[in-house]
N, C-alpha and C. Protein backbone atom coordinates (compact mmCIF):
# COMPACT_ATOMS: atom_id res chain seq x y z
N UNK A 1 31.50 22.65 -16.62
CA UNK A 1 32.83 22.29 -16.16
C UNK A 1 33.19 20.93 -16.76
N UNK A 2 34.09 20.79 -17.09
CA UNK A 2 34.92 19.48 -18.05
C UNK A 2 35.44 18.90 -17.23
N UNK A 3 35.75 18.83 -15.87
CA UNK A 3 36.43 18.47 -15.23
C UNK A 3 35.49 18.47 -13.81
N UNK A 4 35.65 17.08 -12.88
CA UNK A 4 35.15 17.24 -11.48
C UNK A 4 36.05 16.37 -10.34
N UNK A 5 36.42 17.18 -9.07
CA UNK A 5 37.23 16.17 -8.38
C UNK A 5 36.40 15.06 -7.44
N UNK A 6 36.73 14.01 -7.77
CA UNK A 6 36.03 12.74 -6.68
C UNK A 6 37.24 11.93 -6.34
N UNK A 7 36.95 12.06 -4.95
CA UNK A 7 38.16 11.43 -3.59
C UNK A 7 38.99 11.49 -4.38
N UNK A 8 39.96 13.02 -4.50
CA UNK A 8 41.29 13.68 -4.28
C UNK A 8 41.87 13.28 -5.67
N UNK A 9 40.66 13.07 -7.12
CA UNK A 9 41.25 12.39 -8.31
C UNK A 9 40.30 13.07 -9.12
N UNK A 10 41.05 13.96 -10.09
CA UNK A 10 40.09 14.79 -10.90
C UNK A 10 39.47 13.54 -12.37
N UNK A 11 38.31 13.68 -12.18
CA UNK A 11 37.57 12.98 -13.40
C UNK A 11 37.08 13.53 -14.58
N UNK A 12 37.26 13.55 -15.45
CA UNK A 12 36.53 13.64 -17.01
C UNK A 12 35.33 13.47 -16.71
N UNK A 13 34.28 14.64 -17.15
CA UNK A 13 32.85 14.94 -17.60
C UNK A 13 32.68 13.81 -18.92
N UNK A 14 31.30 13.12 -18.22
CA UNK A 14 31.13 11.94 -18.85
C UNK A 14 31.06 12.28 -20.47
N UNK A 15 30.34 13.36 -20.46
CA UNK A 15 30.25 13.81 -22.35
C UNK A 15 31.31 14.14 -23.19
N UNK A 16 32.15 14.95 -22.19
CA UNK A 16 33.43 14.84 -23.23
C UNK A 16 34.38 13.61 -23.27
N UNK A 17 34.17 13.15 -22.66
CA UNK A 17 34.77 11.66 -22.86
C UNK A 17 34.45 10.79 -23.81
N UNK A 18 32.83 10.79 -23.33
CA UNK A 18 31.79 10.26 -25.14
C UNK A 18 32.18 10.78 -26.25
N UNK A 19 32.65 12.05 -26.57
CA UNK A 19 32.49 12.90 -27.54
C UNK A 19 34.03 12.42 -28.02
N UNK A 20 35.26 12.24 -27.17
CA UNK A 20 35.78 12.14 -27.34
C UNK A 20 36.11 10.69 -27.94
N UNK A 21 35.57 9.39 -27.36
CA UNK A 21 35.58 7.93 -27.64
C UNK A 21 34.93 8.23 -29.04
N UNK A 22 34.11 8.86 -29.27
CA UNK A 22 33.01 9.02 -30.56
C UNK A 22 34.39 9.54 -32.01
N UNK A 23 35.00 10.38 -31.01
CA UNK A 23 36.09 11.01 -32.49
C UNK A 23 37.72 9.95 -32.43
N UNK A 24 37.56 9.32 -31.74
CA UNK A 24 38.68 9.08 -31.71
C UNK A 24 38.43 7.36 -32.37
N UNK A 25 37.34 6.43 -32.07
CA UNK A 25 36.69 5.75 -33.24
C UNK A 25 36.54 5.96 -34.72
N UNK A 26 35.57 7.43 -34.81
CA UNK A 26 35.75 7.62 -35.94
C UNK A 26 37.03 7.97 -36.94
N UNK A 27 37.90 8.13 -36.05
CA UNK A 27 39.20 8.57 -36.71
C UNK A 27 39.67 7.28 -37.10
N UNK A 28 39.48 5.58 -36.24
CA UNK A 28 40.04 4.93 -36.70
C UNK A 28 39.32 4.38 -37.87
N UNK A 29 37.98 4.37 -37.85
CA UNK A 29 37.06 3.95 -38.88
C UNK A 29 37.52 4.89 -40.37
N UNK A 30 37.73 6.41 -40.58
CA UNK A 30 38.15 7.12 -41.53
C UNK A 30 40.06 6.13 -42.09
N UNK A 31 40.72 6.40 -41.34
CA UNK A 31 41.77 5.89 -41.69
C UNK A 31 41.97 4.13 -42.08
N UNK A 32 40.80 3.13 -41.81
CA UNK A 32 40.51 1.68 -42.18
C UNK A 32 40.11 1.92 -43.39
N UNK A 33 38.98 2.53 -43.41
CA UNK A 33 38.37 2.65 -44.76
C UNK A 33 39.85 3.56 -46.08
N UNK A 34 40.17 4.65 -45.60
CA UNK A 34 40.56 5.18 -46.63
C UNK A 34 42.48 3.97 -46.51
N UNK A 35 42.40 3.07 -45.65
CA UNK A 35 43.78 1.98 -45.94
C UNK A 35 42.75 0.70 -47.31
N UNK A 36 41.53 0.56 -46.95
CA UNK A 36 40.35 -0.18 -48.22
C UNK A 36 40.30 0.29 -49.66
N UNK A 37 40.40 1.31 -49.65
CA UNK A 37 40.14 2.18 -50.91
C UNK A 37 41.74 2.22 -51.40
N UNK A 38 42.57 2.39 -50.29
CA UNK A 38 44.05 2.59 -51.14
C UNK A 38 44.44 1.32 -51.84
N UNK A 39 44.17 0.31 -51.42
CA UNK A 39 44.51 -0.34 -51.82
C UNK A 39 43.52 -1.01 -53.43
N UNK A 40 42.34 -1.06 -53.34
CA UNK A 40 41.63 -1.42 -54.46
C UNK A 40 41.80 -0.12 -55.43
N UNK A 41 42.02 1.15 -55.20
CA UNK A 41 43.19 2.05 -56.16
C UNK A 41 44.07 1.42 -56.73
N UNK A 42 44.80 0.65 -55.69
CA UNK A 42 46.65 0.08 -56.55
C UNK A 42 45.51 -1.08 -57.15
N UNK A 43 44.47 -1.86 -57.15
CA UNK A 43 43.81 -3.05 -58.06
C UNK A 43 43.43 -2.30 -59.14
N UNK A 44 42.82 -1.38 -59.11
CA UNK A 44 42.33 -0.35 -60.02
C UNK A 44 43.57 -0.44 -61.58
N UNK A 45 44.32 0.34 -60.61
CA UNK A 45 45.86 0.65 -61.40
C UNK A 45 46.06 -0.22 -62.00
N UNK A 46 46.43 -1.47 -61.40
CA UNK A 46 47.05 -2.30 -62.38
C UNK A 46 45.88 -2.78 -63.29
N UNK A 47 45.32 -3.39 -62.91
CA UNK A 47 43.88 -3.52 -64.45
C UNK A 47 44.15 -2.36 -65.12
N UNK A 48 44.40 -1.36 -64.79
CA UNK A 48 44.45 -0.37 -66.22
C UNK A 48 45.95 -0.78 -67.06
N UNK A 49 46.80 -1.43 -66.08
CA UNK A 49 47.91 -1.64 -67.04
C UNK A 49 48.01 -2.74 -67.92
N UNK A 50 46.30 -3.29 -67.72
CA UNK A 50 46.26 -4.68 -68.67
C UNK A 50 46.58 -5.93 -67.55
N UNK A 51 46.42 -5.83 -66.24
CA UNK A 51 46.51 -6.76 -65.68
C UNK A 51 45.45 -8.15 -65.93
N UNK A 52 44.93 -8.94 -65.85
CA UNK A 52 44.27 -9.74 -65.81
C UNK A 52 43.28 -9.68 -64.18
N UNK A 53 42.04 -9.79 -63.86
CA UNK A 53 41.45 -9.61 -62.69
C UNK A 53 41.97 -10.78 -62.24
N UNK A 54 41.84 -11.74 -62.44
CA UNK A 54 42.73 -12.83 -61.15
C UNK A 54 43.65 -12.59 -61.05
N UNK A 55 44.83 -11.56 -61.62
CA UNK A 55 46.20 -11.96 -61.03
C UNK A 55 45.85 -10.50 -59.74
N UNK A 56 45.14 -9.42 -60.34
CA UNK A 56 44.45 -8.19 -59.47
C UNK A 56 43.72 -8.99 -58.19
N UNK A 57 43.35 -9.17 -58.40
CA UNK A 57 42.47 -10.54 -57.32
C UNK A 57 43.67 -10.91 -56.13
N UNK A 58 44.35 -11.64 -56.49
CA UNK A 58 45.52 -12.13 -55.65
C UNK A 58 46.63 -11.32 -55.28
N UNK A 59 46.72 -10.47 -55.96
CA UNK A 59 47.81 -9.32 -55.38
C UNK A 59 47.09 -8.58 -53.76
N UNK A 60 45.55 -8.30 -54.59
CA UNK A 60 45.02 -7.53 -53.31
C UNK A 60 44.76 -9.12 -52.13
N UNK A 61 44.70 -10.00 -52.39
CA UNK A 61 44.18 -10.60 -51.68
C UNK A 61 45.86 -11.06 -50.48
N UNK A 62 46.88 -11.17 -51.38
CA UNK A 62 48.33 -11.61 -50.66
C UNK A 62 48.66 -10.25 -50.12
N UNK A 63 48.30 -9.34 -50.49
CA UNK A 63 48.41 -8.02 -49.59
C UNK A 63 47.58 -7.88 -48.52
N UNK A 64 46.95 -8.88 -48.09
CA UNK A 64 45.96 -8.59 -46.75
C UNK A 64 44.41 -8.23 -47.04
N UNK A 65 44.31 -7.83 -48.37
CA UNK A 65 42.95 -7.49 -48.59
C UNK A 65 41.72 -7.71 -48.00
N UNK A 66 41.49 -9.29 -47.25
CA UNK A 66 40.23 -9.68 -46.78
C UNK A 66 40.82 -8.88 -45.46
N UNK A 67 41.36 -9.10 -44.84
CA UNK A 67 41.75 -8.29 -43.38
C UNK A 67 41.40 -6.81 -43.44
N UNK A 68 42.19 -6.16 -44.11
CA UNK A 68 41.81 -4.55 -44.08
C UNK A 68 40.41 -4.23 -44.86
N UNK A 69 40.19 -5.15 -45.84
CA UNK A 69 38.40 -4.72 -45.34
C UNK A 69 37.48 -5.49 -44.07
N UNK A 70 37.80 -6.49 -43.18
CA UNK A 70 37.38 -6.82 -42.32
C UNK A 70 37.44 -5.48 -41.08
N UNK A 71 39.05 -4.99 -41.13
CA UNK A 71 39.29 -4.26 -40.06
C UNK A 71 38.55 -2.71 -40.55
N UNK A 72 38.01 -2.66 -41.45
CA UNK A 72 37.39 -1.24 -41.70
C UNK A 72 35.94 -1.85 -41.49
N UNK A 73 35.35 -2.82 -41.53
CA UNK A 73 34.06 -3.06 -41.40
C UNK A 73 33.99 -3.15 -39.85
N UNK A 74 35.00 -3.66 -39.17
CA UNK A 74 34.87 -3.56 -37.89
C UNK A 74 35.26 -2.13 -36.76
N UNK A 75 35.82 -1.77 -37.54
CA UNK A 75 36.18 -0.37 -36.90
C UNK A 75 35.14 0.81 -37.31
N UNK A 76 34.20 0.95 -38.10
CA UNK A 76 32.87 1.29 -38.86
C UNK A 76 31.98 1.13 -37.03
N UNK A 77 32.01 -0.34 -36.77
CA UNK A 77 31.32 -0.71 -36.12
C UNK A 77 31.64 -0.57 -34.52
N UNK A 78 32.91 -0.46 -34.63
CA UNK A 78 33.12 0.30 -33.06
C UNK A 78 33.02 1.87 -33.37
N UNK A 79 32.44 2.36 -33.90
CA UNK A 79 32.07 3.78 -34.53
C UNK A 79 31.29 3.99 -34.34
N UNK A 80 30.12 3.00 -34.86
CA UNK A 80 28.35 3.09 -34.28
C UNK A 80 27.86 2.79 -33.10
N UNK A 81 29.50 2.01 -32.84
CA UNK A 81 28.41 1.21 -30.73
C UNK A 81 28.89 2.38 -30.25
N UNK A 82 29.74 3.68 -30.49
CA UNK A 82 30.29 4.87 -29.26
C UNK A 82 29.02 5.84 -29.37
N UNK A 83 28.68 5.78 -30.84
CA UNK A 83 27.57 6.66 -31.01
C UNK A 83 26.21 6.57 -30.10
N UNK A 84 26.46 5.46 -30.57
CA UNK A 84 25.09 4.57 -29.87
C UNK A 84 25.14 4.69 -28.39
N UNK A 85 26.28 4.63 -27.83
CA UNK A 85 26.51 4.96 -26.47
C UNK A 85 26.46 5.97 -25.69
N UNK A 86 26.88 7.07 -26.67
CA UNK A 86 26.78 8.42 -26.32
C UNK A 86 25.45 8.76 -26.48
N UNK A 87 24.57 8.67 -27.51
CA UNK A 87 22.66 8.95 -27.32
C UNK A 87 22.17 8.42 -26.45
N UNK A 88 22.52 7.08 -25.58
CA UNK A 88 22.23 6.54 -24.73
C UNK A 88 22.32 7.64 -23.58
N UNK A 89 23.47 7.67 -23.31
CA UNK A 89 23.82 8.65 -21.86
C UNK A 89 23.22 10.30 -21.87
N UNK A 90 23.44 10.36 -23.51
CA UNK A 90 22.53 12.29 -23.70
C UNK A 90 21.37 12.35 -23.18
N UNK A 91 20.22 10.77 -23.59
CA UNK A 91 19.26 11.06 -23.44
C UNK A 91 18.74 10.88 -22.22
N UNK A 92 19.78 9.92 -21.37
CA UNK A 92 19.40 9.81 -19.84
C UNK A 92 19.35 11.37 -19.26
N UNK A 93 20.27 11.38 -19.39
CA UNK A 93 20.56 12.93 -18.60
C UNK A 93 19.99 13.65 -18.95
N UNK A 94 19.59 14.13 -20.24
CA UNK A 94 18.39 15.17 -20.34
C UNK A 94 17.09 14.93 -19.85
N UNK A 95 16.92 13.67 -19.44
CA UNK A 95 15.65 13.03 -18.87
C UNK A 95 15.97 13.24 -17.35
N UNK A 96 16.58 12.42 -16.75
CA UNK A 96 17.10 12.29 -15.52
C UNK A 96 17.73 13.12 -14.93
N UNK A 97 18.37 13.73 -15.48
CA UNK A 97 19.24 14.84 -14.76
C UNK A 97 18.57 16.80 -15.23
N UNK A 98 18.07 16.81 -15.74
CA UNK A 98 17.79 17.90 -16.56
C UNK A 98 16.06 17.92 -16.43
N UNK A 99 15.35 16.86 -16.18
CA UNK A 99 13.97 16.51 -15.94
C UNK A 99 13.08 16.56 -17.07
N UNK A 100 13.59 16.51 -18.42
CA UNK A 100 12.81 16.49 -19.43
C UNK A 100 11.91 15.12 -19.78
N UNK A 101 10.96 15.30 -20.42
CA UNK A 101 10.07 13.91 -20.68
C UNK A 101 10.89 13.61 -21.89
N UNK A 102 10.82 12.23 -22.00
CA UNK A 102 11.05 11.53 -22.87
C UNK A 102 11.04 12.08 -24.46
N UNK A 103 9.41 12.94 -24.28
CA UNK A 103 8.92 13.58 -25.45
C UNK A 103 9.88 14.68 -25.89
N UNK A 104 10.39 15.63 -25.03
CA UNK A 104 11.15 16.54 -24.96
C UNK A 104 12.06 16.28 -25.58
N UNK A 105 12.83 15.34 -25.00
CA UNK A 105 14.46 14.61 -24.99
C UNK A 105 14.67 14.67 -26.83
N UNK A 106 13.38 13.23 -26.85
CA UNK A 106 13.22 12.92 -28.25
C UNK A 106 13.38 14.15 -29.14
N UNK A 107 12.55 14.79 -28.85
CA UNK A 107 12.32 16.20 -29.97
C UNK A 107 13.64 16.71 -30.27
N UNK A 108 14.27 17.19 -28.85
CA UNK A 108 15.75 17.55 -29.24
C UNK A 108 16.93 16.97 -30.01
N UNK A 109 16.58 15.72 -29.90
CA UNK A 109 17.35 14.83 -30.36
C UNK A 109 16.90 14.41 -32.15
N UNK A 110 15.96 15.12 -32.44
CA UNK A 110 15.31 15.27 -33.80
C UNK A 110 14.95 13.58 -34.32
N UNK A 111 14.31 12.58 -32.87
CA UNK A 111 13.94 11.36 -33.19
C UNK A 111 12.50 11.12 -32.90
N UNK A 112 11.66 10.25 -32.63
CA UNK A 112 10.11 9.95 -32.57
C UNK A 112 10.53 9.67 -31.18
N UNK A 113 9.67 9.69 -30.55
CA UNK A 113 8.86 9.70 -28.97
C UNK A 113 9.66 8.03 -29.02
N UNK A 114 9.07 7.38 -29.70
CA UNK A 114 9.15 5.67 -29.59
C UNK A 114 10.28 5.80 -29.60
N UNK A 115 11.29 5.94 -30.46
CA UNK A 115 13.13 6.11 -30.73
C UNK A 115 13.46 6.67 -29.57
N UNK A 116 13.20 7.64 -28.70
CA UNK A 116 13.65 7.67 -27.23
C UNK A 116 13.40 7.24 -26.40
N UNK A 117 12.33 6.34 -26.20
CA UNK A 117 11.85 5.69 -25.10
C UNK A 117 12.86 4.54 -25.05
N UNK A 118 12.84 4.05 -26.49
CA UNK A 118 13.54 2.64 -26.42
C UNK A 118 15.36 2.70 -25.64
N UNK A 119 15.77 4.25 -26.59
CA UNK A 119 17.51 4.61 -26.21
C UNK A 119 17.31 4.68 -24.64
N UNK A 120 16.44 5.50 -24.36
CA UNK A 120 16.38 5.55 -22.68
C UNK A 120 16.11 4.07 -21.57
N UNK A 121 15.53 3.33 -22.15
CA UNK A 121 15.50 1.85 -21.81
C UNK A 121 16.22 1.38 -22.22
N UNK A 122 17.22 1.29 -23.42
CA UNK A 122 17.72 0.18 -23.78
C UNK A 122 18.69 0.10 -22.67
N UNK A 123 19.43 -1.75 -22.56
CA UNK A 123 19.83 -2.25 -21.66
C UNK A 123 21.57 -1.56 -21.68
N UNK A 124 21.63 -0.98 -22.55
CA UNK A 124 23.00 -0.58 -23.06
C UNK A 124 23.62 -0.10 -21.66
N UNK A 125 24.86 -0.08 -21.26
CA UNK A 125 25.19 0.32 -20.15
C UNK A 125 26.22 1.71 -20.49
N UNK A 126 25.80 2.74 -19.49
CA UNK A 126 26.36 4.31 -19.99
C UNK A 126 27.75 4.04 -19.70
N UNK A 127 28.25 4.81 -20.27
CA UNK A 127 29.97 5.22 -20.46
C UNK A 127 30.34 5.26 -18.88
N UNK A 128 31.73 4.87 -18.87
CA UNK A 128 32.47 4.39 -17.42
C UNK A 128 31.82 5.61 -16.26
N UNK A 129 32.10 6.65 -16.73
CA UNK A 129 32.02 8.04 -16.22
C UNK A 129 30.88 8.54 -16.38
N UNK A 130 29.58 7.94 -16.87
CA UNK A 130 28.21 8.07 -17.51
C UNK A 130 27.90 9.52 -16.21
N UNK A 131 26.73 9.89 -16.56
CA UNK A 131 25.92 10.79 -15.42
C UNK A 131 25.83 9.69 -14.46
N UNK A 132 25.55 10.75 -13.20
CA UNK A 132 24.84 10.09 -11.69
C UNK A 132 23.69 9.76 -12.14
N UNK A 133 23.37 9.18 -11.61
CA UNK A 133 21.90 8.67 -11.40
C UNK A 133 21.19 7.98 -12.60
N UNK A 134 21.92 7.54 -12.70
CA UNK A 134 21.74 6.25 -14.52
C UNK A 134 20.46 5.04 -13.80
C-alpha cells in the first residue's frame, strides 16, 4: 500500500517518497549538468570559429560559467545524499522490519556484510516518513 492514514491525514509510504526525492534530485542533477555541457558546446563553437581561448574563457565565464558548474556539482551531490538516504532506510527495514540479518540485507543489496553494517549504523537520519521503528 502507497498510502497509510495517521490521525485522520493520509501519509506517503516512506519508500516511495525516497524513490521519489531520489528522481526528482536526479532530474535536477541531469538538467545542471546537461545546462554545463550546453554551454562549453557554445565555448566549443566559437573556438572553432577561430575564437581565441581567452576571449572563449570570458564569454563562458560572464555567462555564469563558474556558477552553473558549481550548481551541477552541487546538485550531483544532493543526488548522492537522497541515494544515500534511501539505502539507509531500505536497509533498516529489511533488517528491522522484515527481520533479516545484516548479512542478508547486505547480499540483497549486492554490498559486503561490512558495507551494511556501517549503512545500518550510520548516524544518517531516515527520511521524514522513514519506517517505524528506526
Amino acid at each position: 500500500m502507497a498510502e497509510d492514514w495517521a490521525e485522520g491525514f493520509v501519509t506517503e509510504d516512506w519508500f516511495v517518497a525516497a524513490v521519489r526525492r531520489v528522481s526528482e534530485c536526479g532530474q535536477v542533477a541531469c538538467e545542471s549538468v546537461e545546462a554545463a555541457v550546453r554551454a562549453l558546446e557554445a565555448g566549443r563553437e566559437a573556438h572553432l570559429a577561430g575564437r581565441p581561448i581567452s576571449e572563449v574563457v570570458d564569454g563562458l565565464i560572464s555567462q555564469g560559467g563558474r556558477d552553473v558548474r558549481l550548481g551541477a556539482a552541487e546538485a550531483f551531490r544532493q543526488f548522492e545524499r537522497a541515494v544515500q538516504s534511501m539505502r539507509v532506510a531500505v536497509i533498516r527495514a529489511m533488517i528491522d522490519e522484515e527481520g533479516l540479518s545484516i548479512g542478508e540485507a547486505s547480499a540483497r543489496l549486492s554490498i559486503s556484510r561490512q558495507a551494511g553494517a556501517r549503512l545500518y549504523r550510520s548516524e544518517e537520519d531516515p527520511p521524514a516518513s522513514g519506517p517505524p521503528n528506526m
